[in-house]
Protein backbone atom coordinates (compact mmCIF):
# COMPACT_ATOMS: atom_id res chain seq x y z
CA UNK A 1 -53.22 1.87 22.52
CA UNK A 2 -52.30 1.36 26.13
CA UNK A 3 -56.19 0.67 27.53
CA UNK A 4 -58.84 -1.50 26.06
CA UNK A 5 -61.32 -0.23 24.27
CA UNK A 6 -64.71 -0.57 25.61
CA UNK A 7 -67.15 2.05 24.27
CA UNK A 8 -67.95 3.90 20.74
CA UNK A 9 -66.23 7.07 22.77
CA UNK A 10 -62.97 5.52 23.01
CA UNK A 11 -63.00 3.81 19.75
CA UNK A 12 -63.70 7.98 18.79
CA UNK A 13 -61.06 8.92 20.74
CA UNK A 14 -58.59 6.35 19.79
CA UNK A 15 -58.93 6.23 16.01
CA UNK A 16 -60.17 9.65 15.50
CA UNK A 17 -62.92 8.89 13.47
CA UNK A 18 -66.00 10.95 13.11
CA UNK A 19 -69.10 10.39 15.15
CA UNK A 20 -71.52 9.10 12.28
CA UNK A 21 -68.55 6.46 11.51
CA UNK A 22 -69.34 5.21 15.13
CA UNK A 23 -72.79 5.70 14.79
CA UNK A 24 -72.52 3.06 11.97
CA UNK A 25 -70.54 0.90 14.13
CA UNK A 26 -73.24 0.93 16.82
CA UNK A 27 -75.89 -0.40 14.03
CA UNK A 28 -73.49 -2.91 13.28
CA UNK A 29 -72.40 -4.15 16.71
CA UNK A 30 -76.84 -4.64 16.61
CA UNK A 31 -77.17 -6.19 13.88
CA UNK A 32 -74.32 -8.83 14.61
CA UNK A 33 -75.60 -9.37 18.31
CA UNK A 34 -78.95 -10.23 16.40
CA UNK A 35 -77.51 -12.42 13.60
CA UNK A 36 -75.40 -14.29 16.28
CA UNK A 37 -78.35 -16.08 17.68
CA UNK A 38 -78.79 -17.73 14.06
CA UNK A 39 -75.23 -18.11 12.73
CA UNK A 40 -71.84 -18.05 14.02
CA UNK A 41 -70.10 -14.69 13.15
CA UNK A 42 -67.24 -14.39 16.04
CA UNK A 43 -66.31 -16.25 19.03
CA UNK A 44 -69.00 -16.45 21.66
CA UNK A 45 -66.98 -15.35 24.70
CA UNK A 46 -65.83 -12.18 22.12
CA UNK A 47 -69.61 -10.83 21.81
CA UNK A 48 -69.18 -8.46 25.10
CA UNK A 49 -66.03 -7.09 23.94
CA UNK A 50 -66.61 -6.14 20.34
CA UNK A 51 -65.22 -3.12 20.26
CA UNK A 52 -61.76 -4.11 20.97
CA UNK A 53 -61.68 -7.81 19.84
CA UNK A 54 -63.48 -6.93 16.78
CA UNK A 55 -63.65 -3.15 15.82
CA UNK A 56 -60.01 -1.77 17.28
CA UNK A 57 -58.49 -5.03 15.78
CA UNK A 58 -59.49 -4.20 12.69
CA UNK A 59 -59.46 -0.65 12.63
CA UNK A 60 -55.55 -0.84 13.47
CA UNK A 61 -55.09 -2.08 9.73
CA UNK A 62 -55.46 1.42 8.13
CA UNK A 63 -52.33 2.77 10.07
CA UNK A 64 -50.26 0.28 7.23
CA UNK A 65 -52.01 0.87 4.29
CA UNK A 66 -50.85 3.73 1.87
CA UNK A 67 -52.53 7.02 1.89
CA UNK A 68 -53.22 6.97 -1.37
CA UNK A 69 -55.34 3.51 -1.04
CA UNK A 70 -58.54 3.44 -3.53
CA UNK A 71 -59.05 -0.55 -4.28
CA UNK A 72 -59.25 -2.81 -1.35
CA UNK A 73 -60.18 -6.43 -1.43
CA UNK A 74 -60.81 -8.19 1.89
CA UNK A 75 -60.61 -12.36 1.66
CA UNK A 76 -62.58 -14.96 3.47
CA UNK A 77 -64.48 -11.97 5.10
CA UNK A 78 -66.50 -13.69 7.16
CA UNK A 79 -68.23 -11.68 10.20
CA UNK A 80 -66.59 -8.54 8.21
CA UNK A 81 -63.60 -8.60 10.28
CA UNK A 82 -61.30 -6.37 8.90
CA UNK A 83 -62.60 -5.65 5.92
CA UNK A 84 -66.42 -3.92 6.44
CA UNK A 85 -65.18 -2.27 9.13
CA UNK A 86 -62.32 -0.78 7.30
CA UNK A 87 -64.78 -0.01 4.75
CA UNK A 88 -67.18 2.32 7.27
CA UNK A 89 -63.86 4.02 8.35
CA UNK A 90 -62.81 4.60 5.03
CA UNK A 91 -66.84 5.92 3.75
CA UNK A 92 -65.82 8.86 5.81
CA UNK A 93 -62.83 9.84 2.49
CA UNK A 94 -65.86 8.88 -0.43
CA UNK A 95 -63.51 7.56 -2.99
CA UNK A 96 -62.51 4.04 -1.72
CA UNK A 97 -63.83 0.96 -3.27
CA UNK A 98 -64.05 -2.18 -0.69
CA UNK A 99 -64.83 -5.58 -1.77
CA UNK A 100 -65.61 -8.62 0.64
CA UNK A 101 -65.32 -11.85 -0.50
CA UNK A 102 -67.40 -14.69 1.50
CA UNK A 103 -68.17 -18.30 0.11
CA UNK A 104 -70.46 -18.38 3.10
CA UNK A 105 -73.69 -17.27 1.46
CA UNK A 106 -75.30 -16.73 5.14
CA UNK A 107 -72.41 -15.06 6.24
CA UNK A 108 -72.14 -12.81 3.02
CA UNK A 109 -76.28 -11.96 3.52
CA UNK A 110 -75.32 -10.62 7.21
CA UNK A 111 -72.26 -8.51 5.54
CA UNK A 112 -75.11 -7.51 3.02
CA UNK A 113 -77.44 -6.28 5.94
CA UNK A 114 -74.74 -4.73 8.13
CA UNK A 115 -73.83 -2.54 4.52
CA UNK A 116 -77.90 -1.63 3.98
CA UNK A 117 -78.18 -0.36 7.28
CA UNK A 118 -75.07 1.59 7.65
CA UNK A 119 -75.27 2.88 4.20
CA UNK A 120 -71.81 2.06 3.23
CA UNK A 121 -71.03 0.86 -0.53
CA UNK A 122 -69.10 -2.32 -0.35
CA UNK A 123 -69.27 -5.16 -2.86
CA UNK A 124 -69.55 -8.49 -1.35
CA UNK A 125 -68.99 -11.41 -3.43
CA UNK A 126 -70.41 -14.48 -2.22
CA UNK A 127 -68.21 -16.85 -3.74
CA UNK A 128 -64.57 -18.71 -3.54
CA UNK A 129 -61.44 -16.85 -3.81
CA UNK A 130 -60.08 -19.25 -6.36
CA UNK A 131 -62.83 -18.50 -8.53
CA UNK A 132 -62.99 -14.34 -7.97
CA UNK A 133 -58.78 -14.64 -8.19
CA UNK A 134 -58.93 -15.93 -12.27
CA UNK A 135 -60.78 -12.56 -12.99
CA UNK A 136 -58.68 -10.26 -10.76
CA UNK A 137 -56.37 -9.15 -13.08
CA UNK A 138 -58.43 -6.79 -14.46
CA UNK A 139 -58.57 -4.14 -11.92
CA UNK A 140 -55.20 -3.82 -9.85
CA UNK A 141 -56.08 -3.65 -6.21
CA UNK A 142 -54.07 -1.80 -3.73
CA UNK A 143 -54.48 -3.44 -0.27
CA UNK A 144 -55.45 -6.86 0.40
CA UNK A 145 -56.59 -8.22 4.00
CA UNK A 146 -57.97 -10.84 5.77
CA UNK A 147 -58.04 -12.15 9.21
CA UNK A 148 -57.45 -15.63 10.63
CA UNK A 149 -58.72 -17.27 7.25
CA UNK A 150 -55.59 -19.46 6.19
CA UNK A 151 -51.29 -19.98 7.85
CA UNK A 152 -49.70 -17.67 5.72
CA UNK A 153 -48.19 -20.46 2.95
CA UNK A 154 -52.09 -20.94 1.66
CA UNK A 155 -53.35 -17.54 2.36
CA UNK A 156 -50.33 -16.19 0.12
CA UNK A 157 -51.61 -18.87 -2.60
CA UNK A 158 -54.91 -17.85 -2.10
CA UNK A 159 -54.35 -13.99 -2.91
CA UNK A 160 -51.46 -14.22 -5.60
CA UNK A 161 -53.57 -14.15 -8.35
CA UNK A 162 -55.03 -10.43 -7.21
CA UNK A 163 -51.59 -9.04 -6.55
CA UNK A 164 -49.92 -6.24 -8.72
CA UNK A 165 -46.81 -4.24 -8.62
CA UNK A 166 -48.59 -2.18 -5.89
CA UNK A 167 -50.41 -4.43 -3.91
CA UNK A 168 -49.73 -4.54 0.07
CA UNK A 169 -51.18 -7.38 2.10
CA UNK A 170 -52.13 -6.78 5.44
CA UNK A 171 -52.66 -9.88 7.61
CA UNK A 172 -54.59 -10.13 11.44
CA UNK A 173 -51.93 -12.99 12.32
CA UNK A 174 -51.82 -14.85 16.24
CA UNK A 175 -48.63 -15.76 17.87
CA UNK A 176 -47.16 -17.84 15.45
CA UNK A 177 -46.28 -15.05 13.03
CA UNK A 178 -43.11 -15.49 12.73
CA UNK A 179 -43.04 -19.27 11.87
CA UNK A 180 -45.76 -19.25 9.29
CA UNK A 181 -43.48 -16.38 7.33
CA UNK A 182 -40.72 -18.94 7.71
CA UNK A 183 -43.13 -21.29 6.39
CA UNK A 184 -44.21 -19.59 3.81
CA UNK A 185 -40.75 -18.60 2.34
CA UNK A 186 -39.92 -22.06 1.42
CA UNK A 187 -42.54 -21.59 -1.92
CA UNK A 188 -42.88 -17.65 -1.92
CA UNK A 189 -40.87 -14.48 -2.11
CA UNK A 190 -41.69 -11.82 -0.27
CA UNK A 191 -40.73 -8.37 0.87
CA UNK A 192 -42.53 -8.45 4.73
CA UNK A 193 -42.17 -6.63 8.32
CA UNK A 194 -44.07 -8.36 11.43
CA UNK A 195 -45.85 -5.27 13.48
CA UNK A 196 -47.60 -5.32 17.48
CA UNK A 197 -51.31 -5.39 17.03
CA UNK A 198 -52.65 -2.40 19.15
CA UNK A 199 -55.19 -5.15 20.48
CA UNK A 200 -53.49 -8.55 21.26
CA UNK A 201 -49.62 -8.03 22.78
CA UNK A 202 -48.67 -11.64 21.46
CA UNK A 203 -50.49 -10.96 18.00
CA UNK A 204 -48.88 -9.60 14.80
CA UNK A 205 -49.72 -7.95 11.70
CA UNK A 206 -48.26 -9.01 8.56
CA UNK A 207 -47.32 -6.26 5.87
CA UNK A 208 -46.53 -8.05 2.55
CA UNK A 209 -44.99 -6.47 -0.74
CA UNK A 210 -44.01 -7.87 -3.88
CA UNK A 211 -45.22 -11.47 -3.61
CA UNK A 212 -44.00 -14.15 -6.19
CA UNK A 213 -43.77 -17.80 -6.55
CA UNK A 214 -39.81 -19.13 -5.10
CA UNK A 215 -37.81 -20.02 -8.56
CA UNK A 216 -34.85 -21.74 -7.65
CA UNK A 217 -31.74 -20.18 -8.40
């Protein structure tokens, strides 16, 4: 992505997504400027460029999940940053099941709204990720994200109880990257790659596989 994105018609053109999926990303770019005026969702100085800080950066998260994805789960999801706007992308294939988990209950209502007025089907569970992760085993999820919730070392404890077998975790991660995977392999093992973010040169995205507590030895 070698220009900033500015406008629903280069989002289009970028991500090659279908003009009612941008159409839904217009109501929600409205209803967020509204429900910033009574709760924090993003940054301030990030409102008047929402389409790259907010809708690129977390479009770019599909391009490392596998085709195949059906289950997604999207921690701490706050302003629905990756995860409901990976789930309007993803409304446009029918079969995939989102979830967004949010302790915030004002910041789960506004992911609530955003979903009612785009007419996307997303779950939103307005509760604790320690809590939701002791009932997780049930369903096996395929692709786990979240965006500047946790360093990697917690985040990783946070979201071990939901990972399976198949499970990919895709992480929004800032400059320091690197040193929270070194970090984090002190207590975990973990197959990883660092990518570019398509929105932020000195940002990274974190692509983790088969995630287990370190045994020594």
């Amino acid at each position: 992505m070698g220009t900033r994105i500015t406008s629903a018609e280069e989002f289009q053109d970028a991500f090659r997504v279908s003009r009612e999926t941008c159409e839904r990303l217009h109501i929600y770019e409205t209803v967020l400027r509204t429900w910033q005026r009574k709760i924090n969702l993003v940054a301030p100085s990030t409102l008047e460029d929402v389409w790259h800080r907010h809708f690129a950066d977390s479009a770019q998260v599909l391009r490392f999940a596998p085709p195949n994805a059906k289950v997604w789960c999207d921690v701490g999801s706050g302003g629905g940053f990756p995860g409901l706007v990976l789930a309007i992308l993803l409304a446009e294939q029918g079969d995939a099941r989102v979830t967004l988990i949010e302790s915030d209950t004002r910041k789960a209502a506004f992911l609530g709204e955003v979903a009612r007025k785009t007419g996307v089907p997303v779950e939103i569970r307005a509760d604790r990720i320690e809590k939701i992760a002791t009932q997780a085993k049930s369903q096996a999820i395929d692709v786990i994200t979240s965006r500047a919730l946790a360093p990697l070392p917690r985040l990783l404890g946070l979201v071990e109880p939901l990972f399976s077998p198949r499970t990919v975790a895709i992480f929004l991660k800032g400059r320091e990257a690197a040193a929270e995977v070194r970090e984090a392999e002190r207590e975990w093992q973990f197959d990883h790659r660092l990518e570019p973010s398509l929105t932020d040169a000195e940002a990274r995205i974190a692509v983790i596989r088969n995630l287990h507590v370190r045994t020594e030895g």
